[in-house]
C-alpha atoms as a PDB file:
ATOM      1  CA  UNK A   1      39.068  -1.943 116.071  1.00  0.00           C
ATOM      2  CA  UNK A   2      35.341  -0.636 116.386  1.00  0.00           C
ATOM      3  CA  UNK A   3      34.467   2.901 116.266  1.00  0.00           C
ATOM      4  CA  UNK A   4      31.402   5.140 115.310  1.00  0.00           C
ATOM      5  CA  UNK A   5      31.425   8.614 113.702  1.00  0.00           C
ATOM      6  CA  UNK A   6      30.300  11.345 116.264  1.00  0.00           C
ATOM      7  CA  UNK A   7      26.543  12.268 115.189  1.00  0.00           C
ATOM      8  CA  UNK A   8      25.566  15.682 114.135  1.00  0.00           C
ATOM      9  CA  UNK A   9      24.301  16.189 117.784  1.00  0.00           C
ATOM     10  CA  UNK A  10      27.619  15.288 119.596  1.00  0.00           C
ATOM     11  CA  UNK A  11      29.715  17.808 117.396  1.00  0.00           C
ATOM     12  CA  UNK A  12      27.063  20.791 118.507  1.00  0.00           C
ATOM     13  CA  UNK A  13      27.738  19.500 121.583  1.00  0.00           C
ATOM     14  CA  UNK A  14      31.780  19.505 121.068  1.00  0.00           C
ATOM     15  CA  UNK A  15      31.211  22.742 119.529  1.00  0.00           C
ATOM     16  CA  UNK A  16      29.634  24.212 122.389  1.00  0.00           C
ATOM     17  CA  UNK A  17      31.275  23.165 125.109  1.00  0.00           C
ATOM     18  CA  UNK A  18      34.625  24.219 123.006  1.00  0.00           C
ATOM     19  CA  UNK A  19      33.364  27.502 122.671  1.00  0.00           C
ATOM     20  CA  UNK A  20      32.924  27.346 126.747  1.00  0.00           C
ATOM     21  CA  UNK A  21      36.491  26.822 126.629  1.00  0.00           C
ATOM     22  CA  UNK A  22      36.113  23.352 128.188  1.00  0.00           C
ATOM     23  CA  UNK A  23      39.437  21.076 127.650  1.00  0.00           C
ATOM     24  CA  UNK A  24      39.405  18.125 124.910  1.00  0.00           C
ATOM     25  CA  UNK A  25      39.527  15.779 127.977  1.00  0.00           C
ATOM     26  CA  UNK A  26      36.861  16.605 129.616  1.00  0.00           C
ATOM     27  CA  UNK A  27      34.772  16.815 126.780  1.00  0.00           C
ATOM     28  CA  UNK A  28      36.024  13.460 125.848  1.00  0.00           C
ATOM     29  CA  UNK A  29      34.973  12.222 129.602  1.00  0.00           C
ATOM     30  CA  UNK A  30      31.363  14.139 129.118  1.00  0.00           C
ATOM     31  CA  UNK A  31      30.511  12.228 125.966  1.00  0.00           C
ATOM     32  CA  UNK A  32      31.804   9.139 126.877  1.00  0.00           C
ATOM     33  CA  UNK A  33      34.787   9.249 123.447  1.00  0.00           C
ATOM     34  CA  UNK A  34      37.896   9.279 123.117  1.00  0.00           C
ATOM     35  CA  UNK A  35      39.919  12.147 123.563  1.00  0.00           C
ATOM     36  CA  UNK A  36      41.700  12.151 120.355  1.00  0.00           C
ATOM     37  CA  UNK A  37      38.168  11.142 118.635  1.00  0.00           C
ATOM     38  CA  UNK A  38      36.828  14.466 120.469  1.00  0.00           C
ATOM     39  CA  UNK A  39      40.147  16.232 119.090  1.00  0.00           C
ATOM     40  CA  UNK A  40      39.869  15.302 115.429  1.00  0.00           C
ATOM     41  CA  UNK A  41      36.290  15.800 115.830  1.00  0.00           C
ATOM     42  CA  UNK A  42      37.044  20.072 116.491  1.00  0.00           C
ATOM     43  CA  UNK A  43      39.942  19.807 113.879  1.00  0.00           C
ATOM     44  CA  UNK A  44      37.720  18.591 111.253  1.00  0.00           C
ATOM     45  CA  UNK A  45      34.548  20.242 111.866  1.00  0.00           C
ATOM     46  CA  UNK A  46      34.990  23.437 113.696  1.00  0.00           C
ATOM     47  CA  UNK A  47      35.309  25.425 110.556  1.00  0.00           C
ATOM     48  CA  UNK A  48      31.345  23.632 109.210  1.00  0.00           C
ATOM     49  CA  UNK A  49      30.110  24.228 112.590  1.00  0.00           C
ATOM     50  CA  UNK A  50      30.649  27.660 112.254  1.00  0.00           C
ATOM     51  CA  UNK A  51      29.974  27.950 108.903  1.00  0.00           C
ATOM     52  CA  UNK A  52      26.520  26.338 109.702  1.00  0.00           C
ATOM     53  CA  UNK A  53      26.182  28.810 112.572  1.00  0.00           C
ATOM     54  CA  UNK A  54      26.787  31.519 111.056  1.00  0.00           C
ATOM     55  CA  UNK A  55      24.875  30.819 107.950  1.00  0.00           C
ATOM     56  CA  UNK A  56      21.622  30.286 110.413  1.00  0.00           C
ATOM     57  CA  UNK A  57      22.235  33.353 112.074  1.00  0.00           C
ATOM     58  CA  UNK A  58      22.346  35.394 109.060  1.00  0.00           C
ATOM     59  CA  UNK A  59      18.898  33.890 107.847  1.00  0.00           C
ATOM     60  CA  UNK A  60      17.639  34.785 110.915  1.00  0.00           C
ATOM     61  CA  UNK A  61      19.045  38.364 110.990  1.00  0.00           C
ATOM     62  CA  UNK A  62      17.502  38.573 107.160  1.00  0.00           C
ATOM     63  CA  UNK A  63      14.156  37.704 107.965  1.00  0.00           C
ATOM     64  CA  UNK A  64      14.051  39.980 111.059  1.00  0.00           C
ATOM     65  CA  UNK A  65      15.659  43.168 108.530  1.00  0.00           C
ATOM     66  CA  UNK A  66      12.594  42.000 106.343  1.00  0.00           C
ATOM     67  CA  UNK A  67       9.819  41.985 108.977  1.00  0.00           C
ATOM     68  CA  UNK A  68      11.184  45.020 110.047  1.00  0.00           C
ATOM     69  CA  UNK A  69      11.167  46.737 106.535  1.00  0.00           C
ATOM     70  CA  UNK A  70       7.680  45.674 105.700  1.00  0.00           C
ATOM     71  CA  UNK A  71       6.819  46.939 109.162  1.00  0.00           C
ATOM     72  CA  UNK A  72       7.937  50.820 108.658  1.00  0.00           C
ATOM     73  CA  UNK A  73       6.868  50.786 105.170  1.00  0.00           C
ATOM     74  CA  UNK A  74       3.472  49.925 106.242  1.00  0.00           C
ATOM     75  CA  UNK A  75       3.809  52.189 108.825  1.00  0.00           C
ATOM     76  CA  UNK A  76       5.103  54.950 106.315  1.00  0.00           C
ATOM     77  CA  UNK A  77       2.431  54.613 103.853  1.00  0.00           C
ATOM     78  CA  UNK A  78      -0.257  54.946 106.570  1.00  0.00           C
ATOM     79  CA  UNK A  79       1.145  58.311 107.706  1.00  0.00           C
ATOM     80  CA  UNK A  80       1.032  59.478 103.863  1.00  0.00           C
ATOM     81  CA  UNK A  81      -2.365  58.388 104.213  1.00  0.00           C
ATOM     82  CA  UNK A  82      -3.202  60.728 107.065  1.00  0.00           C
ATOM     83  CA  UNK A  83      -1.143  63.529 105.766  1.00  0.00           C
ATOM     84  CA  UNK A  84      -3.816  63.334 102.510  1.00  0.00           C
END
């Protein structure tokens, strides 16, 4: 029996179209797999999907809180400037 693990692209893709609440089957049909390969495929790596997700989405959210921060405390300290 031949098979191939689903690349890190075809899981987004899984992922995705899960989220879209698109059926197993026709995700299955979409990428050309198996539907119980598509199946163990969200069993086994919805949770480090996410996990990935979520962890880029918080980086992101962190450097935006830090531009922002260095943006009103330059701002701040220029007022104090002008107030002097």
């Amino acid at each position: 029996m031949n098979y191939s693990n689903l690349s890190q692209k075809e899981r987004d893709q899984i992922y995705i179209l899960k989220q879209e609440c698109i059926k197993p089957n026709t995700i299955a049909k979409l990428l050309g797999r198996h539907r119980s390969t598509i199946c163990r495929g969200i069993k086994r790596n919805s949770t480090s999907i996410e996990s990935r997700y979520n962890n880029s989405m918080k980086e992101m959210i962190s450097q935006l809180e830090f531009v922002i921060n260095e943006e009103n405390s330059s701002t701040d300290s220029s007022k104090l400037e002008i107030n002097l």
